[in-house]
N, C-alpha and C. Protein backbone atom coordinates (compact mmCIF):
# COMPACT_ATOMS: atom_id res chain seq x y z
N UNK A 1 8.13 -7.51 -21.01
CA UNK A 1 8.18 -6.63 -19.87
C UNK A 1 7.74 -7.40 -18.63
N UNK A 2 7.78 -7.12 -17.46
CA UNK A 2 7.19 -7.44 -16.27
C UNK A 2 6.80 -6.52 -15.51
N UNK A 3 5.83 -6.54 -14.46
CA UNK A 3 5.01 -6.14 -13.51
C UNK A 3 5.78 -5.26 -12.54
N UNK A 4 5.83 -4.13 -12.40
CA UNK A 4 6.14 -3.05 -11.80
C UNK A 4 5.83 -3.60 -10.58
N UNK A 5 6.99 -3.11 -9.61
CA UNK A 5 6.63 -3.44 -7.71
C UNK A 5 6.37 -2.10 -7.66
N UNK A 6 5.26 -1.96 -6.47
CA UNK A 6 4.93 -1.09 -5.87
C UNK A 6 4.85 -0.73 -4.40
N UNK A 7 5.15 0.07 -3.58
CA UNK A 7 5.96 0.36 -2.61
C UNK A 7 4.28 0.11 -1.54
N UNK A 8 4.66 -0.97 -0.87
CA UNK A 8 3.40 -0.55 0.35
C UNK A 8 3.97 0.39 1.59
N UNK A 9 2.92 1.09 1.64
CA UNK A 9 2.85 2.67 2.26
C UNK A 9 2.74 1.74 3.80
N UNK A 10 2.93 2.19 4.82
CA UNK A 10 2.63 1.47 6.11
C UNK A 10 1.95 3.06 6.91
N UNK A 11 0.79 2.46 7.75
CA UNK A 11 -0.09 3.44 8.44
C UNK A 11 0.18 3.66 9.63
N UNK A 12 0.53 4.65 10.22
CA UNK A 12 0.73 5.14 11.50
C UNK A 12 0.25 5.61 12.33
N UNK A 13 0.60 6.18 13.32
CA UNK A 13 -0.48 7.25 14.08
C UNK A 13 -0.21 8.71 13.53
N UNK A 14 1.15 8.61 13.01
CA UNK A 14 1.55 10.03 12.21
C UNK A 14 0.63 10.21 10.99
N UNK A 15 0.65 9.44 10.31
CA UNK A 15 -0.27 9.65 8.83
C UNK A 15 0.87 8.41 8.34
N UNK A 16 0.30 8.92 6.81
CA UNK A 16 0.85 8.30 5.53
C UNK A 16 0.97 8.80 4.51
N UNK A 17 2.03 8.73 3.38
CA UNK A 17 1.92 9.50 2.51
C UNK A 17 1.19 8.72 1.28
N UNK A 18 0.74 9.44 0.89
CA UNK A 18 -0.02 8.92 -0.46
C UNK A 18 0.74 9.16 -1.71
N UNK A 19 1.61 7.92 -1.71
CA UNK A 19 2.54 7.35 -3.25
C UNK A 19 1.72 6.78 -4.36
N UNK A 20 1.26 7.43 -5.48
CA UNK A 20 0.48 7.14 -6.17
C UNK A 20 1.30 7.06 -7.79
N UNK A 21 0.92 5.56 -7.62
CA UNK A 21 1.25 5.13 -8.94
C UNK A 21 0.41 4.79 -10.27
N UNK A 22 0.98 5.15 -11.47
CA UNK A 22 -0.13 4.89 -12.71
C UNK A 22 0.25 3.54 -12.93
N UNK A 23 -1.49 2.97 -13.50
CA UNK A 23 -1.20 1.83 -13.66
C UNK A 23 -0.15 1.32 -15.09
N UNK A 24 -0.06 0.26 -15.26
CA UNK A 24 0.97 -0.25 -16.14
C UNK A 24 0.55 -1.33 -16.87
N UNK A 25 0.62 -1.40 -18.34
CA UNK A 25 0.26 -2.76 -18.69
C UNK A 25 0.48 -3.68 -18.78
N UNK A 26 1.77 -4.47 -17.88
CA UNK A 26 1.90 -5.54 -17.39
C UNK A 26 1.68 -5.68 -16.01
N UNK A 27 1.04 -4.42 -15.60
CA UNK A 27 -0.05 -4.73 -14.15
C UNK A 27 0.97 -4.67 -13.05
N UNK A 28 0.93 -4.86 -11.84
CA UNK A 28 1.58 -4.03 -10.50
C UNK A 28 1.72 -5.78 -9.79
N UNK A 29 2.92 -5.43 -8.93
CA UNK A 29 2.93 -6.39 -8.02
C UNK A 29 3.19 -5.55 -6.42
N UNK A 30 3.26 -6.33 -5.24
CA UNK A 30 3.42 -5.48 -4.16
C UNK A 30 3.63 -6.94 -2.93
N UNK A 31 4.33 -6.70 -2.29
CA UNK A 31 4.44 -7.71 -0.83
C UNK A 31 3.40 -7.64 -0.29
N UNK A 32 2.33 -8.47 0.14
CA UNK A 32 1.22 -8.39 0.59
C UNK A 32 1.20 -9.48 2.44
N UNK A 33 1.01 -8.78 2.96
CA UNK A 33 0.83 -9.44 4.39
C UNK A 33 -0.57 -10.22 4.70
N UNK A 34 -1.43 -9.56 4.19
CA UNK A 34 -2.77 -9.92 3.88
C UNK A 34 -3.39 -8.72 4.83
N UNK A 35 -2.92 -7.68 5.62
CA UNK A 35 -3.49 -6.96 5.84
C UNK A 35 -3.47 -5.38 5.17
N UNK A 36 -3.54 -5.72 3.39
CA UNK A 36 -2.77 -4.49 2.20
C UNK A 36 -4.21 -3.95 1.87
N UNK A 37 -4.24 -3.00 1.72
CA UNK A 37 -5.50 -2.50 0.88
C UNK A 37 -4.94 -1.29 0.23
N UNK A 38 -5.85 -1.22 -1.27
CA UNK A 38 -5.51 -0.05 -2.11
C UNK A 38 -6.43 0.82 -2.31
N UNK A 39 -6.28 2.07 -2.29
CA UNK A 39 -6.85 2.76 -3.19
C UNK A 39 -6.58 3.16 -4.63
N UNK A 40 -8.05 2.84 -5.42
CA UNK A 40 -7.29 2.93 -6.53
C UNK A 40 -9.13 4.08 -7.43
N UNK A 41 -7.72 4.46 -8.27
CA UNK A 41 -8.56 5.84 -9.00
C UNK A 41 -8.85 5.59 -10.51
N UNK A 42 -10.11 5.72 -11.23
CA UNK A 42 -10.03 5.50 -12.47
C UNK A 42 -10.08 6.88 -13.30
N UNK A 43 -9.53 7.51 -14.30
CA UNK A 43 -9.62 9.45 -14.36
C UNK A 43 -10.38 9.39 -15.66
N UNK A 44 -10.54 8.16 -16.11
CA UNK A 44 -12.06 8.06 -17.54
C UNK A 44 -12.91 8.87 -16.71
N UNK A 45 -13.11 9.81 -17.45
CA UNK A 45 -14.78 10.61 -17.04
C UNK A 45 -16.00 9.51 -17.79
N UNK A 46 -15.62 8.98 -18.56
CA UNK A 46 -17.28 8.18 -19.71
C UNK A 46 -17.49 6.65 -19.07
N UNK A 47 -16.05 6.39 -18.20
CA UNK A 47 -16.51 4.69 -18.52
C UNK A 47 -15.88 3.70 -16.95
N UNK A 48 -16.42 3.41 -16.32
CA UNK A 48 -15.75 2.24 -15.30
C UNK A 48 -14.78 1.43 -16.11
N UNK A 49 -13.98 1.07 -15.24
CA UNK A 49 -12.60 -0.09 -15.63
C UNK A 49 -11.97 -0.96 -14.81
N UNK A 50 -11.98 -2.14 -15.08
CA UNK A 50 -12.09 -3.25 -14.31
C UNK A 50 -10.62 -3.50 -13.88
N UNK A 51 -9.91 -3.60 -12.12
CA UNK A 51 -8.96 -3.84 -12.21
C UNK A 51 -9.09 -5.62 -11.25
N UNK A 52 -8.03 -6.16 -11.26
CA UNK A 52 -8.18 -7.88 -11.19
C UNK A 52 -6.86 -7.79 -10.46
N UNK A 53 -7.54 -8.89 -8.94
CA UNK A 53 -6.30 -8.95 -8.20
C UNK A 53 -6.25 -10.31 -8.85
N UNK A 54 -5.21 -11.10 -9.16
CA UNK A 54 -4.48 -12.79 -9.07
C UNK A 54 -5.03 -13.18 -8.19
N UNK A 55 -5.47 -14.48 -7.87
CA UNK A 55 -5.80 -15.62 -7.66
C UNK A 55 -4.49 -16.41 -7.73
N UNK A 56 -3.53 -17.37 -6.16
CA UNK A 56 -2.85 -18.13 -6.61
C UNK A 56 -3.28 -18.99 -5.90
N UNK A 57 -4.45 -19.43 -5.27
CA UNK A 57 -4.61 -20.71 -4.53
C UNK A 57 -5.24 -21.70 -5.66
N UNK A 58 -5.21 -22.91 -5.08
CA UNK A 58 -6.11 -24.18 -6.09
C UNK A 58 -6.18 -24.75 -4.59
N UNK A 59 -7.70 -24.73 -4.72
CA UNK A 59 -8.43 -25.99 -3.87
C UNK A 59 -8.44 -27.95 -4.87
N UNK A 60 -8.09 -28.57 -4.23
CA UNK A 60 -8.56 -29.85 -4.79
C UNK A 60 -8.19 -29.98 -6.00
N UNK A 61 -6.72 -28.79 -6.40
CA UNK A 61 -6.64 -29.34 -7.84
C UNK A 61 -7.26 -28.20 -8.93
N UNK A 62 -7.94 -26.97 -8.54
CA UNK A 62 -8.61 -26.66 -8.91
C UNK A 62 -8.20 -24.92 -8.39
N UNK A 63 -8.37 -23.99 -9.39
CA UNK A 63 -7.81 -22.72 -9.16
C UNK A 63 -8.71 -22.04 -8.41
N UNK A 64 -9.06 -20.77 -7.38
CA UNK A 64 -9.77 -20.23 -7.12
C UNK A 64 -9.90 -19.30 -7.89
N UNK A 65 -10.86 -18.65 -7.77
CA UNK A 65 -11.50 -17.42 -9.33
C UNK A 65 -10.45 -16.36 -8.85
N UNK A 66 -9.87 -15.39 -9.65
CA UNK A 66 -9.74 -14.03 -9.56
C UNK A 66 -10.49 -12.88 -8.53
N UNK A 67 -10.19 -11.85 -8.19
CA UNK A 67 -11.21 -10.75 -7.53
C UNK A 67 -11.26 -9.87 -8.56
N UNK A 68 -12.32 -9.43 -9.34
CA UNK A 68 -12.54 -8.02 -10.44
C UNK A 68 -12.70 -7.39 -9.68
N UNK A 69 -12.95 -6.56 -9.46
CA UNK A 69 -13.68 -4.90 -8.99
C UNK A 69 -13.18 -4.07 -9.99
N UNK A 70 -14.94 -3.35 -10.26
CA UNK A 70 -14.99 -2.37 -11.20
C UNK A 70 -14.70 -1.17 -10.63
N UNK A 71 -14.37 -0.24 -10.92
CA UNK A 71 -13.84 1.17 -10.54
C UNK A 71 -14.49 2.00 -11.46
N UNK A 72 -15.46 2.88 -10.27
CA UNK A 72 -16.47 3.45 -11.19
C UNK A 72 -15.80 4.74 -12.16
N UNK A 73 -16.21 5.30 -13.20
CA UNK A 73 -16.02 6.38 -13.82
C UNK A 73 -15.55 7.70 -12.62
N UNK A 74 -14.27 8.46 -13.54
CA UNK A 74 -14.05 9.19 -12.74
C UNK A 74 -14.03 9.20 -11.14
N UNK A 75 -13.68 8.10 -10.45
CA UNK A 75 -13.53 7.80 -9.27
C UNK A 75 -12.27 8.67 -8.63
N UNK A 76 -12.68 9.38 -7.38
CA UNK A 76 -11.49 10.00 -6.89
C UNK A 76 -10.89 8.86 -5.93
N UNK A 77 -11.73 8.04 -5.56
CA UNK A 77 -10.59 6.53 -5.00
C UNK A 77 -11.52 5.93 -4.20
N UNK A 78 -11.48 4.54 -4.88
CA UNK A 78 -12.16 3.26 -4.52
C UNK A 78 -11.00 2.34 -3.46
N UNK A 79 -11.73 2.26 -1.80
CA UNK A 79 -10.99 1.44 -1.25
C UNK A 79 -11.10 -0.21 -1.96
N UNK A 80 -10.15 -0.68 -2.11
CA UNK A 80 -10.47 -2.69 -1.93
C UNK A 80 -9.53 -3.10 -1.15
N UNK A 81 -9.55 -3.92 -1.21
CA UNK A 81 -8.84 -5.12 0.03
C UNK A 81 -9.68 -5.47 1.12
N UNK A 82 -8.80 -5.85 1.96
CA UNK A 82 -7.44 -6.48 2.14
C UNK A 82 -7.81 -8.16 1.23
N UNK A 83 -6.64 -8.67 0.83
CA UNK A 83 -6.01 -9.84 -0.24
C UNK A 83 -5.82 -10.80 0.71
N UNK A 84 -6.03 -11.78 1.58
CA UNK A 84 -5.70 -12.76 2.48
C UNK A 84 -4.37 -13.73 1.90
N UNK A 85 -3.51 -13.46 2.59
CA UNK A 85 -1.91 -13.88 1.48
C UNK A 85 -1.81 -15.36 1.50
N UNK A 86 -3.22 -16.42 2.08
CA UNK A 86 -2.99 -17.30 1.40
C UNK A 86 -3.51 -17.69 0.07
N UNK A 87 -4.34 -16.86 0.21
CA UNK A 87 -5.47 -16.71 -1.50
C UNK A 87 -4.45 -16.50 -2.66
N UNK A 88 -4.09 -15.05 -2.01
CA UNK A 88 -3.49 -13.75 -3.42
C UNK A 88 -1.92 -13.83 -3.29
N UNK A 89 -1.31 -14.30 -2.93
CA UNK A 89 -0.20 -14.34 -2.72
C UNK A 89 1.15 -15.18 -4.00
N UNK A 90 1.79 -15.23 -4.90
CA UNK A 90 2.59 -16.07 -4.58
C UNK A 90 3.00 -16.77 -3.87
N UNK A 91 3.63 -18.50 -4.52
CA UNK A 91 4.20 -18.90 -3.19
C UNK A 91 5.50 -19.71 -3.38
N UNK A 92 6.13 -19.32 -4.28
CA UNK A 92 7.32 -19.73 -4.77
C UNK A 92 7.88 -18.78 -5.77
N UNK A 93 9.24 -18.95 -5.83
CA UNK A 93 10.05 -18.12 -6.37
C UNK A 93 10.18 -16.66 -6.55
N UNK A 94 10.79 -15.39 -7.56
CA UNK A 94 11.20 -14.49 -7.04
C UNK A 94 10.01 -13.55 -6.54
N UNK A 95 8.91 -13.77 -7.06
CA UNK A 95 7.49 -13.08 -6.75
C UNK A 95 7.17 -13.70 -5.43
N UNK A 96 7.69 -14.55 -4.76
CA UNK A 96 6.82 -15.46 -3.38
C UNK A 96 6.35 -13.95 -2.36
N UNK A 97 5.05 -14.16 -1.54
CA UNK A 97 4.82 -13.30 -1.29
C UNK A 97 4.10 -12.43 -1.74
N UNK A 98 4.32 -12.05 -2.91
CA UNK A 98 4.07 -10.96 -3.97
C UNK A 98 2.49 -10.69 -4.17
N UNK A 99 1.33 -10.16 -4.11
CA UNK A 99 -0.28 -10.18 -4.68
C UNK A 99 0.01 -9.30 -6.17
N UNK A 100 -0.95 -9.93 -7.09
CA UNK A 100 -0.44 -9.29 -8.31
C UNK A 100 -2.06 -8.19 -8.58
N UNK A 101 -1.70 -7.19 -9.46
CA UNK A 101 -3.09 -6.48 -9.78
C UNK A 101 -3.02 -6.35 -11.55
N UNK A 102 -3.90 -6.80 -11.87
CA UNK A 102 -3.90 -6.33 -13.82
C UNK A 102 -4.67 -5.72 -13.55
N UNK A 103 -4.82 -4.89 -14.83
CA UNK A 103 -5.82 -3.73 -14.77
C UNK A 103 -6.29 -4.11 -16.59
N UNK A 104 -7.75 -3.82 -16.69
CA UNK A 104 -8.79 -4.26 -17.71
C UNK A 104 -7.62 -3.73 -19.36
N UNK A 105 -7.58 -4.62 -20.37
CA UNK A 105 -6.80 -4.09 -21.74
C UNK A 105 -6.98 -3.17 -21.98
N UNK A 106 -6.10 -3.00 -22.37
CA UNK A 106 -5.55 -1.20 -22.85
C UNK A 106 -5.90 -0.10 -22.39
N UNK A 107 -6.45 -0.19 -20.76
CA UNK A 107 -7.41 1.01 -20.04
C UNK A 107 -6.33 1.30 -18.77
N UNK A 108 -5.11 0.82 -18.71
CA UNK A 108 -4.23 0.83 -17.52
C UNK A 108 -3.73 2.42 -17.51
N UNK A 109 -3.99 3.00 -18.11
CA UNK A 109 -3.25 4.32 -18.45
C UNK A 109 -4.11 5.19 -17.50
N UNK A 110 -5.49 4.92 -17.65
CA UNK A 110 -7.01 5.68 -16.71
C UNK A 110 -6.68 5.13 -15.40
N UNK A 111 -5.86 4.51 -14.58
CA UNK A 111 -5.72 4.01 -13.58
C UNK A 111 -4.82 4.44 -12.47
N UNK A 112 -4.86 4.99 -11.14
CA UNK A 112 -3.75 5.35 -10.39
C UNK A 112 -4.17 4.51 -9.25
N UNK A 113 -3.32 4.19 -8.55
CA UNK A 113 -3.24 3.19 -7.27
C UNK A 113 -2.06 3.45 -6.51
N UNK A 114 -2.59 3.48 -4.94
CA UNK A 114 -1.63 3.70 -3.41
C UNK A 114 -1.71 2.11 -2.95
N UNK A 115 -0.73 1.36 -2.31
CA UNK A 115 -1.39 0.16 -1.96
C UNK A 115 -0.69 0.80 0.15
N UNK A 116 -1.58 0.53 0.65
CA UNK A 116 -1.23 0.84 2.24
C UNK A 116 -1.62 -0.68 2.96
N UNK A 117 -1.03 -0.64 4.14
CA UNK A 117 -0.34 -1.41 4.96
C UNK A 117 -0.59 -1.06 6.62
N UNK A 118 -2.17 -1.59 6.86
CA UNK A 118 -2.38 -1.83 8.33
C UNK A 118 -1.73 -2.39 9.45
């Protein structure tokens, strides 16, 4: 399988609609400008669940770490971002561009996410 695209919402002076997607277990991709941030919801009432943006830079040869953020139990929505698109980004081929999100094994199902666009 592969990574579901997900639609970035763009913010206005009108509003925005809130497109809310469940997570997936080959995890979400989205065009990221570097000014993207998500909200994202975990609906476990018992337990936090860790979702993980990609990491595609290498300094010196050398990868930069991942971003975790835990998402507390029953969260009605945890802001994160913004992804700086030289960090999180793809940078070649059909993903170029692209910031990727996994979400913690076999817990993607407890997961909903909006990704919006400053």
């Amino acid at each position: 399988m592969a990574r579901e695209e997900l639609t970035v919402t763009q913010i206005t002076r009108e509003g925005a609609f809130h497109a809310v997607a469940t997570g997936v277990a080959d995890g979400h991709k989205f065009l990221n400008n570097g000014r993207c941030f998500a909200i994202v919801q975990n609906a476990d009432e018992d337990n936090p669940h860790t979702i993980t943006v990609i990491s595609q830079k290498t300094v010196l040869g050398l990868p930069v770490g991942d971003k975790a953020v835990v998402i507390p139990k029953a969260s009605t929505g945890h802001l994160i971002g913004p992804w700086p698109s030289d960090v999180f980004n793809a940078v070649s081929g059909t993903d170029e561009g692209m910031c990727y999100f996994d979400y913690e094994a076999g817990e993607h199902a407890h997961f909903s996410v909006t990704v919006y666009e400053l």
